[in-house]
Each structure stands twice: as structure tokens, then as C-alpha cells.
Protein backbone atom coordinates (compact mmCIF):
# COMPACT_ATOMS: atom_id res chain seq x y z
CA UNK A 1 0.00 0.00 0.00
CA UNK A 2 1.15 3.26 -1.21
CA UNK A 3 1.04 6.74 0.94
CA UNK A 4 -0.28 9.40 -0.66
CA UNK A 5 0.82 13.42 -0.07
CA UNK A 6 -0.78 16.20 -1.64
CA UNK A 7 0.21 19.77 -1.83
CA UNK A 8 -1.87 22.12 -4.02
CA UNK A 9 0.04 25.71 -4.17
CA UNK A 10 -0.20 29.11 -5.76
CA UNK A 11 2.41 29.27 -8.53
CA UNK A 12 4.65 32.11 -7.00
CA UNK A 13 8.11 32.20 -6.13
CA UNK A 14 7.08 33.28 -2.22
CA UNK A 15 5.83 29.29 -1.50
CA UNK A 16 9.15 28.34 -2.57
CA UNK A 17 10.39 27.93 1.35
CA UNK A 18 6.88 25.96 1.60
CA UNK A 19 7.51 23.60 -1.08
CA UNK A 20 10.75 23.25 0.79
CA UNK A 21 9.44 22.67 4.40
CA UNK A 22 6.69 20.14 3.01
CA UNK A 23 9.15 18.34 1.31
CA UNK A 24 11.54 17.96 4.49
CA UNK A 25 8.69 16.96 6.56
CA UNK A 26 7.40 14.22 4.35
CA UNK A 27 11.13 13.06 4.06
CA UNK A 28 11.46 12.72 7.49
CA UNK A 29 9.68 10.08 7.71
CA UNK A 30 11.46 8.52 4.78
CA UNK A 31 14.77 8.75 5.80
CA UNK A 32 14.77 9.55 9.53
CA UNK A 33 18.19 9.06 10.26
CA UNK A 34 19.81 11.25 6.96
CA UNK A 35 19.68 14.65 6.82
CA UNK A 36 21.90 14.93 3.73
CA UNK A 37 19.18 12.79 1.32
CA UNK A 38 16.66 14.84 3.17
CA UNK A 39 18.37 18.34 1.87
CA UNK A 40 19.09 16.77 -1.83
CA UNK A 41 15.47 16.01 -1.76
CA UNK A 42 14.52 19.58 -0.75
CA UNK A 43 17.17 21.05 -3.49
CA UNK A 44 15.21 18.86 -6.16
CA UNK A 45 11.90 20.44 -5.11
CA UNK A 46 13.65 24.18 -4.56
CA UNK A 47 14.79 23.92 -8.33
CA UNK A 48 11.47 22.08 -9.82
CA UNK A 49 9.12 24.34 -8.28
CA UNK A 50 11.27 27.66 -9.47
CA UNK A 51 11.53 26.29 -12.90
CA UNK A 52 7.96 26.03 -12.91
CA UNK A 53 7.34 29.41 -11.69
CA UNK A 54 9.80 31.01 -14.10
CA UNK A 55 9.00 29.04 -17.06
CA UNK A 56 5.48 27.27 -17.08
CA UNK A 57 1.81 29.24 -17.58
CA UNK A 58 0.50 28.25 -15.01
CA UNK A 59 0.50 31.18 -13.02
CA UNK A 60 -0.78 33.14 -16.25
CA UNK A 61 -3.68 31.13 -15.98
CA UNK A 62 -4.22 30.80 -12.36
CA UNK A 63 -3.33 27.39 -11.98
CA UNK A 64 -2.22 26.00 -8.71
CA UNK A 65 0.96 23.88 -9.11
CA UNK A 66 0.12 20.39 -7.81
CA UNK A 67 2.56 18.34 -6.03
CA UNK A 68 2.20 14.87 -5.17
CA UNK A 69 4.39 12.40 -2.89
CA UNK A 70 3.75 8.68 -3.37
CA UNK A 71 5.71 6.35 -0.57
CA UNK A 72 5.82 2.81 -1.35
CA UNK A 73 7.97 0.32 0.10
CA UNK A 74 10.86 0.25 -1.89
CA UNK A 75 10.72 3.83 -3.58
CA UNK A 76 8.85 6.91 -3.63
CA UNK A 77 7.84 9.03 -6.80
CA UNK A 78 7.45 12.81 -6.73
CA UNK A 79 4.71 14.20 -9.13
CA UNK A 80 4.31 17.69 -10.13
CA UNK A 81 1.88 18.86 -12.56
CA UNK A 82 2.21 22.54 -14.68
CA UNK A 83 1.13 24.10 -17.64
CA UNK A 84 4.39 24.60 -19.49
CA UNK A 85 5.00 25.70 -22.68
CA UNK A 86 6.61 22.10 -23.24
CA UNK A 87 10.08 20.92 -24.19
CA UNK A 88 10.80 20.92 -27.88
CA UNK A 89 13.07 18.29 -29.57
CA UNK A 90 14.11 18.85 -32.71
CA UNK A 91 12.01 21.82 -32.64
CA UNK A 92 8.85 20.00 -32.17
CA UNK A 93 6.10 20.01 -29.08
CA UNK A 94 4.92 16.64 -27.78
CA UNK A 95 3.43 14.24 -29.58
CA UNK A 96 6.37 13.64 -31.11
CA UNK A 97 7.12 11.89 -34.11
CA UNK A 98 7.56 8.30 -33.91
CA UNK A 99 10.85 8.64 -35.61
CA UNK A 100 12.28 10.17 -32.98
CA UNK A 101 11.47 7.39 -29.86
CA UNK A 102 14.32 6.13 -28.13
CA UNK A 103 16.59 9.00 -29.37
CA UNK A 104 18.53 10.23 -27.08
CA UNK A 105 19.23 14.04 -27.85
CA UNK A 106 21.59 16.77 -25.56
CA UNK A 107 19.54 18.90 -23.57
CA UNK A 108 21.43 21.04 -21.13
CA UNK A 109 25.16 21.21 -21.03
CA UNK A 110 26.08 22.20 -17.36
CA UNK A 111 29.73 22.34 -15.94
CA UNK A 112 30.24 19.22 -14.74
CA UNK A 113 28.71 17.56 -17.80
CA UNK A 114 25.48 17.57 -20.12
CA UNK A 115 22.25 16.41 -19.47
CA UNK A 116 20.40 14.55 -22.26
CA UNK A 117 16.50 13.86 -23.15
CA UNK A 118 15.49 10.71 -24.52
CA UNK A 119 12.39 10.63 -25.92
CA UNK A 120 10.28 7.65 -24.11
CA UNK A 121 7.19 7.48 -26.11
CA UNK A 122 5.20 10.35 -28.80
CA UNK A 123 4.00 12.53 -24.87
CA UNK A 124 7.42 11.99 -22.56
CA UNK A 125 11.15 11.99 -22.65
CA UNK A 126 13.53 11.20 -19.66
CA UNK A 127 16.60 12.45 -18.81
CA UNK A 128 19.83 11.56 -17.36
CA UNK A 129 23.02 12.89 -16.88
CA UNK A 130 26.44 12.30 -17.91
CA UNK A 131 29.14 13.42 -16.08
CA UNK A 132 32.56 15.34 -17.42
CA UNK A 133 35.29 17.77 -15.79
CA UNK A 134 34.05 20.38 -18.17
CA UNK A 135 36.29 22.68 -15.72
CA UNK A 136 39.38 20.70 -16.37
CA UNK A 137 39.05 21.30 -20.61
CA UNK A 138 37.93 25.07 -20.30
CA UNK A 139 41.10 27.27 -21.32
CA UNK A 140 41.38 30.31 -19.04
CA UNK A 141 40.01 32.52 -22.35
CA UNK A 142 36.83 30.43 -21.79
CA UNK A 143 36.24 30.92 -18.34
CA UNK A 144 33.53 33.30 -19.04
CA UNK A 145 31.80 30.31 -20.50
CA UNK A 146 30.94 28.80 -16.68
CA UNK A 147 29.23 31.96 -16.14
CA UNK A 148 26.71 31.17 -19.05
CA UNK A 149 26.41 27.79 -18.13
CA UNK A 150 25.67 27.97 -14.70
CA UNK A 151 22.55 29.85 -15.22
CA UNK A 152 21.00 27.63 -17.70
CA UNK A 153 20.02 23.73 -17.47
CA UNK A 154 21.37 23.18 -13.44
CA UNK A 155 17.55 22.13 -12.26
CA UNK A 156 17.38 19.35 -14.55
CA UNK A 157 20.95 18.65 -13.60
CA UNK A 158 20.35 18.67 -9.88
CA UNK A 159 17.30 16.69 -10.75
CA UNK A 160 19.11 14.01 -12.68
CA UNK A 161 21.94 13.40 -9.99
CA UNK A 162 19.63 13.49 -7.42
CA UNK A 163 16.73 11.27 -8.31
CA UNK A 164 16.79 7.85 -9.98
CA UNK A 165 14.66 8.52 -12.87
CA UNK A 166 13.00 11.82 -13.92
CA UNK A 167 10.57 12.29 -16.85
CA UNK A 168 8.57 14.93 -18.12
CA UNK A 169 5.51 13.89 -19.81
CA UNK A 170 2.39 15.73 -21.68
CA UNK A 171 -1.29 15.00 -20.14
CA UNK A 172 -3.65 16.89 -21.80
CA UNK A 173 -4.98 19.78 -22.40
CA UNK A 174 -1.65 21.87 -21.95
CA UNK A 175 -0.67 20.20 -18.65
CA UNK A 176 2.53 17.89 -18.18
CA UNK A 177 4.06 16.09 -15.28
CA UNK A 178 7.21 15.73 -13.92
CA UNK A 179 7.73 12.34 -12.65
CA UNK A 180 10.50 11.85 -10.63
CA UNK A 181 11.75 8.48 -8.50
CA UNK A 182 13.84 7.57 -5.87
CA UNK A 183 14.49 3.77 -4.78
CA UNK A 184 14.71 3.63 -0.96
């Protein structure tokens, strides 16, 4: 038997610390004994729920982002529902084409390596991350380069690391989910 949290909240950066809290409390009784899992988990939900805020409609439309804990007994999945614009491969909103299933394509290059999308099925891709000392090839001319990169792409990173699989997947209507899950 699964346990079921539910927190329904205004999509504004100010419930950010909320998010936070919730998350820590719920993971408390996860992982009693480990604080450091507990504050990963909490960095996940920090850099989800900004993303969403920054980059999703669904405060434009007065949607309330919806978050959802599931606690079985050997893992736990983290669901959040938006309206986001989407994520395009290959320049193209979900469904995607058949063609492109199973293709595994570079989504965010981050400093310590690059995360990629595969795309799981025509409404979700997946992502994982590959690891590189991107700080060890940058010449000192390029240095200016970690400054782009560490603004762009270090959710999904943190994410990625963090979480044993994460999708994002289209459900209707202009909502998706992120689907994220942790063994225990």
C-alpha cells in the first residue's frame, strides 16, 4: 500500500520555502536518520518548483501547481503537474514523431557535464546525466563560459543526480508532469 501526499500551491516564487518545508517533513519520515538525502530532496523540489514558476503558464492562468508524494515500500515518486509551454526536440512540441522514440538528444550542457533527453514514447522523454570535468578542458580565455552555463540547465541537472529517474511527460490539455523516483 502506497502513501499518498498532496500539496496544491499558488504558482509564486514566495511558496518556494513551503515547497521546501513540506518536502523535508514528508522526508522525514522517509529517511529519519539522513539529513543529507533529506536536503538533496529539498534542493530537487527548490529547483522544480522555481523552474515552474519562471517558465510554465500556469501562473498566467491561475493554476495552482500540484505536487504529489507517493511512498511505497521500496521507492517513492514525486509528481508535479504545470502548464508549461513544453520541451521541444528537434524543434517539435509533444506528440512527437515516432521517428524520434528512443533517441537520445543533448539537452542542457552544465559544468560538470550535459544532461540529455530521450524521448520515451510520442507525450514523454527522460533524462539523465552524464558526467565530465568540463572545468578541467575550459582554457582560461573560456572561463567566461561557466558563467553562461551555470545559469541555464542546473535544475534538470540537480534533478538528474539526485533522483533515480525523472521524466517529463504531456497529459492533456496543456498540462505535463514531472515524474520523478527515488528507490529507498
Amino acid at each position: 500500500m502506497k502513501d499518498v501526499l498532496r500539496l496544491h500551491i499558488p504558482s509564486n516564487i514566495k511558496y518556494t520555502r513551503l515547497v521546501e518545508d513540506f518536502t523535508h517533513s514528508a522526508m522525514e519520515h522517509i529517511y529519519p536518520d539522513d539529513e543529507q538525502i533529506r536536503h538533496k530532496l529539498c534542493a530537487v523540489m527548490n529547483e522544480v518548483f522555481v523552474n515552474i514558476v519562471k517558465h510554465s503558464n500556469t501562473s498566467n492562468i491561475d493554476e495552482l501547481v500540484r505536487v504529489q508524494f507517493e511512498i511505497g515500500s521500496d521507492a517513492f515518486m514525486i509528481s508535479i503537474f504545470d502548464y508549461g509551454p513544453g520541451i521541444k526536440i528537434n524543434n517539435s512540441l509533444p506528440p512527437y514523431d515516432k521517428k524520434y522514440i528512443s533517441e537520445k538528444y543533448e539537452f542542457r550542457k552544465v559544468v560538470d557535464g550535459v544532461v540529455d533527453a530521450i524521448v520515451v514514447n510520442p507525450y514523454s522523454i527522460s533524462f539523465t546525466f552524464e558526467a565530465h570535468s568540463e572545468l578541467d578542458k575550459l582554457e582560461s580565455n573560456r572561463l567566461n563560459e561557466i558563467e553562461f552555463l551555470q545559469g541555464h540547465g542546473l535544475g534538470v541537472s540537480i534533478m538528474t543526480k539526485i533522483m533515480d529517474s525523472v521524466t517529463y511527460s504531456f497529459v492533456g490539455e496543456g498540462k505535463y508532469d514531472w515524474l520523478m523516483t527515488k528507490k529507498l
